[in-house]
C-alpha atoms as a PDB file:
ATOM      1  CA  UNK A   1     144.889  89.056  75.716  1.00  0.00           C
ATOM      2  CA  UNK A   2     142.167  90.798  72.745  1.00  0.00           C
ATOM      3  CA  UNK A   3     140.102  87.698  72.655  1.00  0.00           C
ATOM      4  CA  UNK A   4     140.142  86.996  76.956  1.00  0.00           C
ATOM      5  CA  UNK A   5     139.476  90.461  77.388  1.00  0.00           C
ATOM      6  CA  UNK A   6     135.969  90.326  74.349  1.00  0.00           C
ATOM      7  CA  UNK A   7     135.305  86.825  75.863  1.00  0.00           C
ATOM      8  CA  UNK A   8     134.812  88.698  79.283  1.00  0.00           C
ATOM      9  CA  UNK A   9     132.558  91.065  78.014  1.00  0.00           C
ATOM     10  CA  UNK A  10     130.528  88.978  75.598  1.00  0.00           C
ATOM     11  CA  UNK A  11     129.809  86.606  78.752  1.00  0.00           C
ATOM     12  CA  UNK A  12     129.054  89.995  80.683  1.00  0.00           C
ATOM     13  CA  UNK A  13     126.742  91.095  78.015  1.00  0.00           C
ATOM     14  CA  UNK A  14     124.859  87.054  77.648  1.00  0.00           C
ATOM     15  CA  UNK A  15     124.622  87.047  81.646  1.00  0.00           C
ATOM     16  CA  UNK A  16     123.229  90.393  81.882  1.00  0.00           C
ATOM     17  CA  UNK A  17     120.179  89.217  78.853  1.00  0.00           C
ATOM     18  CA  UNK A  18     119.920  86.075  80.531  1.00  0.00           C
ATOM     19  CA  UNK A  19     117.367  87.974  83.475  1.00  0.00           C
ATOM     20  CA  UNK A  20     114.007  86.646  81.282  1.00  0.00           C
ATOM     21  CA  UNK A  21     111.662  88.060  83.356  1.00  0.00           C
ATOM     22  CA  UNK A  22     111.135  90.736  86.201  1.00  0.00           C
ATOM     23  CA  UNK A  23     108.881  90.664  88.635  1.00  0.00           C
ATOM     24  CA  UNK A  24     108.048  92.982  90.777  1.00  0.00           C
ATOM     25  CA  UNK A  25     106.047  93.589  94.272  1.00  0.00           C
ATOM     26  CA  UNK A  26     103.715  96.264  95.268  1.00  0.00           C
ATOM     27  CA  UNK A  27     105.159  95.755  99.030  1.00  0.00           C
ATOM     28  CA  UNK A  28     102.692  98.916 100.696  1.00  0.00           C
ATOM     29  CA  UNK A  29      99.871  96.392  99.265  1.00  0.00           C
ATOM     30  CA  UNK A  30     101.336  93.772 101.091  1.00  0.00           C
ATOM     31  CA  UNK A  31     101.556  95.281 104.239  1.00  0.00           C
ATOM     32  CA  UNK A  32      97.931  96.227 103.591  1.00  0.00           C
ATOM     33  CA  UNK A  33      96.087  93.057 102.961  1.00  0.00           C
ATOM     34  CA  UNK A  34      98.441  90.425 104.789  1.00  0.00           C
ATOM     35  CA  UNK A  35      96.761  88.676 107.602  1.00  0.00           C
ATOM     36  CA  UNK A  36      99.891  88.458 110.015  1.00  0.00           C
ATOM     37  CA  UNK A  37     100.187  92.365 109.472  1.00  0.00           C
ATOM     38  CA  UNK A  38      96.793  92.931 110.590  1.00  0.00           C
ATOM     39  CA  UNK A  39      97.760  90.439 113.534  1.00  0.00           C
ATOM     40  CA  UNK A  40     100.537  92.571 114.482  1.00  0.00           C
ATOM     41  CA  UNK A  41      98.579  95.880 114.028  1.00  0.00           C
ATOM     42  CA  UNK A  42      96.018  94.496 116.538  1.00  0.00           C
ATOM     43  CA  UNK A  43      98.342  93.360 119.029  1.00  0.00           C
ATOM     44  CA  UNK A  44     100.490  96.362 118.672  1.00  0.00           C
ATOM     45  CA  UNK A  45      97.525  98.954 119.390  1.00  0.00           C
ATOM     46  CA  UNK A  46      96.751  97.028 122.626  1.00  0.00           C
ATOM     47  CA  UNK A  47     101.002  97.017 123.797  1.00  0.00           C
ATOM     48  CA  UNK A  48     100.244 101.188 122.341  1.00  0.00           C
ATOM     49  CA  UNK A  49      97.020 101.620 124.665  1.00  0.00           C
ATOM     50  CA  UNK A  50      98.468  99.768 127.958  1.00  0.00           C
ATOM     51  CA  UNK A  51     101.077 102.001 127.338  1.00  0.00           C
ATOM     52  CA  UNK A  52      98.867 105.089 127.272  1.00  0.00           C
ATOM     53  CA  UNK A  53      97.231 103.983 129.829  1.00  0.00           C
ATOM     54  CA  UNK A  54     100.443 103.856 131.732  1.00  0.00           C
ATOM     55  CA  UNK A  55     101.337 107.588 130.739  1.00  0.00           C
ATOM     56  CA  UNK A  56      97.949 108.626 131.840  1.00  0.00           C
ATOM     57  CA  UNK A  57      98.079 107.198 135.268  1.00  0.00           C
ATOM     58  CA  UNK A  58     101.876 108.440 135.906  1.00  0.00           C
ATOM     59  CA  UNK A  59     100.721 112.112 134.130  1.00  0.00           C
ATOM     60  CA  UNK A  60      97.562 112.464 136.315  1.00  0.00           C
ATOM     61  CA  UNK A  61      99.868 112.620 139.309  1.00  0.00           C
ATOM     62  CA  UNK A  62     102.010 115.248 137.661  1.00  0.00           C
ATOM     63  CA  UNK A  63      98.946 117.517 136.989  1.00  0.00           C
ATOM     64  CA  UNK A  64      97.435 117.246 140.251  1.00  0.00           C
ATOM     65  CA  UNK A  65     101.007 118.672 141.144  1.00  0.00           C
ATOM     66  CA  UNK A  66     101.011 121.254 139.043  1.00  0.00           C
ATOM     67  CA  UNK A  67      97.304 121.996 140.546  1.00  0.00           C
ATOM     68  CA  UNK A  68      98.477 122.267 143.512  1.00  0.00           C
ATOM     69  CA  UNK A  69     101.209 124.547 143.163  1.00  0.00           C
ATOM     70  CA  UNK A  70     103.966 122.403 144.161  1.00  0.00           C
ATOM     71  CA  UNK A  71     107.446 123.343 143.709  1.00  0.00           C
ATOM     72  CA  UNK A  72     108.961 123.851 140.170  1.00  0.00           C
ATOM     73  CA  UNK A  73     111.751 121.282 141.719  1.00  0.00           C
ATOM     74  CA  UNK A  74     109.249 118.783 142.849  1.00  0.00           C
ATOM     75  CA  UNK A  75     107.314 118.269 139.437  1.00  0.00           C
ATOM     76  CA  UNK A  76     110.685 118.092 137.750  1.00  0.00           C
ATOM     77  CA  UNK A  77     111.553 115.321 139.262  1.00  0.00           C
ATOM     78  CA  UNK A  78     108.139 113.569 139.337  1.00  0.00           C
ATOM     79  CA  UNK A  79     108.166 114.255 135.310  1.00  0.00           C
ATOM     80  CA  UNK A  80     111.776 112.611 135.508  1.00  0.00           C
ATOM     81  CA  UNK A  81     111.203 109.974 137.296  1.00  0.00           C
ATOM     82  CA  UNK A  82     107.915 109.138 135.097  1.00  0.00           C
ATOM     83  CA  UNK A  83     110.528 109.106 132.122  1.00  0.00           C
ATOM     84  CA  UNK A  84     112.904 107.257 133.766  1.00  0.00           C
ATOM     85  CA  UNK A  85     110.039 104.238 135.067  1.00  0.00           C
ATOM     86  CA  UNK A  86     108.791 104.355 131.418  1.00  0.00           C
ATOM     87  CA  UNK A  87     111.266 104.031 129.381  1.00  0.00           C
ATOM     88  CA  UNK A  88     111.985 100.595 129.434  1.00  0.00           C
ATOM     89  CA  UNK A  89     107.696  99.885 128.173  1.00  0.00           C
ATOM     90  CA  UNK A  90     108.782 102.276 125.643  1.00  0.00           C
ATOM     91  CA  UNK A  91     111.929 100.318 124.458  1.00  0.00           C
ATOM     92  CA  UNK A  92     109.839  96.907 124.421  1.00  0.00           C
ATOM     93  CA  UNK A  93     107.383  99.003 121.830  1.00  0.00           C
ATOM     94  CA  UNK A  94     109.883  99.749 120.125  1.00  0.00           C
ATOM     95  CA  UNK A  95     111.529  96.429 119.649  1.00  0.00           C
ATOM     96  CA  UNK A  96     108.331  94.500 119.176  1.00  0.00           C
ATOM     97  CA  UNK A  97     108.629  97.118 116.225  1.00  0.00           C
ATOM     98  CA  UNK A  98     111.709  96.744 115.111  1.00  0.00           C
ATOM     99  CA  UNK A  99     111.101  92.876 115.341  1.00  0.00           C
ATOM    100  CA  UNK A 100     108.145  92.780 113.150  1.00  0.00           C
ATOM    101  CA  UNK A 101     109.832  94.801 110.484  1.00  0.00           C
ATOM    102  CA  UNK A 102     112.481  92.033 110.086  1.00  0.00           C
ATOM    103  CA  UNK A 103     110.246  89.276 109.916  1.00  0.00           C
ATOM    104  CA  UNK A 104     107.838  91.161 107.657  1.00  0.00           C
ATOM    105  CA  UNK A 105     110.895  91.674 105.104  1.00  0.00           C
ATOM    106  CA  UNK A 106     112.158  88.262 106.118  1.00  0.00           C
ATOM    107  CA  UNK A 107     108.989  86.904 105.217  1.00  0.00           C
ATOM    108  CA  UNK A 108     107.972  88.833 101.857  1.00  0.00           C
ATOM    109  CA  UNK A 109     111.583  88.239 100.795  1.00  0.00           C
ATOM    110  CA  UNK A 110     111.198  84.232 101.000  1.00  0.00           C
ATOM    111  CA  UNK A 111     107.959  84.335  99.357  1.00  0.00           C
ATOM    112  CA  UNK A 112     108.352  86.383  96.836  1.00  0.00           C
ATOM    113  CA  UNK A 113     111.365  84.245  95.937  1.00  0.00           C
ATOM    114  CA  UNK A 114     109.650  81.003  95.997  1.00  0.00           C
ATOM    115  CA  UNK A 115     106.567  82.601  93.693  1.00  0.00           C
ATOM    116  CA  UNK A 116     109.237  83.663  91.011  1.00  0.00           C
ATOM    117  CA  UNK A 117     110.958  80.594  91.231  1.00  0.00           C
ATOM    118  CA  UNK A 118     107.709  78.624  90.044  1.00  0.00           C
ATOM    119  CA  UNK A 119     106.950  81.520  87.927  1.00  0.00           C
ATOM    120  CA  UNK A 120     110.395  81.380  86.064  1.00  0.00           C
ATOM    121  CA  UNK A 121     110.847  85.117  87.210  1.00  0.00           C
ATOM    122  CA  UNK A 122     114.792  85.872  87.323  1.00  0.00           C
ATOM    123  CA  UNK A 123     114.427  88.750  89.371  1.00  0.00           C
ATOM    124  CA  UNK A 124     111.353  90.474  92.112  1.00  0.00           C
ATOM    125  CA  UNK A 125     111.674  94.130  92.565  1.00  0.00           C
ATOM    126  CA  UNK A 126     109.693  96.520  94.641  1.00  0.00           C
ATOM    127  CA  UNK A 127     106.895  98.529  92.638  1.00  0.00           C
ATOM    128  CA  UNK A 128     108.250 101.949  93.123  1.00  0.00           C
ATOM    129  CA  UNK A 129     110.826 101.388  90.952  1.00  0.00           C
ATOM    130  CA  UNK A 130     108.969  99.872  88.445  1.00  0.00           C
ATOM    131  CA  UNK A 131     108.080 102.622  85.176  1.00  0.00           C
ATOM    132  CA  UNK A 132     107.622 100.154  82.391  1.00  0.00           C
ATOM    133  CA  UNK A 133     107.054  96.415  82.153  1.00  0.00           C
ATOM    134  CA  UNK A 134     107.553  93.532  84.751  1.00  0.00           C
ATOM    135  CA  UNK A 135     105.023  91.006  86.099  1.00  0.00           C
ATOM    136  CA  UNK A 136     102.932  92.032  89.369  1.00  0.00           C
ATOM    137  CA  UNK A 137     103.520  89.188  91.877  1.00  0.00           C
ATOM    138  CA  UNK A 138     101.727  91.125  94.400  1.00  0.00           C
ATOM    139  CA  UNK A 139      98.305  88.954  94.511  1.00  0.00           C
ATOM    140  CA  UNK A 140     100.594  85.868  94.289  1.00  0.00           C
ATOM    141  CA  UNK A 141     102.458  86.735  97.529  1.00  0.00           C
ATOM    142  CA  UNK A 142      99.732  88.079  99.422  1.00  0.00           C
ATOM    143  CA  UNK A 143      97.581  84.737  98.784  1.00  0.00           C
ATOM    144  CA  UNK A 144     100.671  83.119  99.991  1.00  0.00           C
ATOM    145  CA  UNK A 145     101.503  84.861 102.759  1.00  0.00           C
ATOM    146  CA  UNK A 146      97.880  84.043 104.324  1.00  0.00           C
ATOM    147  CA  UNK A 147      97.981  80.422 103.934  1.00  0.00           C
END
């Protein structure tokens, strides 16, 4: 039972030196310098501006209201009802978003792993929680990324 139990933690101990080499990702960098971020951040600011635009248009009605001295009642419900017709533009912001976040993980995740795999690198981490050590993959991705 002595020697299954030592066996168990010598193999513990060999698998846990076995990680060679850590590499690591600087993944803010990423999202700097990648070209399908920029992409996104282009097509994203024109959803955001139709979208202001949209705001604008339903808000100017609301302040000529208020101009005007309609009823407290009357704007309420014009304010509500501007909600209510803009929420689903805001939701499809949102999940173009939420979308983007995925595949930008999705995508750093896959590359990163293929880099280290040619690299011999046993394990990618993110930079912050790199102190000491490790080998920056960050160029490496990147350049990959905007083939």
């Amino acid at each position: 039972m002595k020697k299954l139990l030592y066996f168990m933690i010598s193999l513990l101990i060999c698998s846990t030196l076995s990680a060679n080499e850590i590499g690591f990702i600087d993944t803010e960098l990423v999202f700097q310098k990648a070209k399908f971020v920029q992409k996104f951040r282009e097509n994203f600011s024109e959803k955001e501006k139709e979208f202001n635009k949209l705001i604008e248009k339903k808000s100017k009605k609301i302040e000529e209201a208020i101009a005007k001295k309609k009823p407290e009642e009357d704007i309420r419900k014009m304010v509500s009802k501007r909600d209510e017709e803009l929420e689903p533009k805001k939701q499809e912001l949102m999940q173009y978003e939420m979308s983007f976040r995925q595949n930008f993980l999705l995508n750093i995740t896959s590359t990163a792993k293929k880099v280290a795999e040619e690299l011999g690198i046993d394990m990618v981490i993110d930079k912050q929680i790199v102190y000491f050590g490790g080998f920056d993959l960050t160029d490496l991705v990147i350049e990959r990324l905007n083939k």
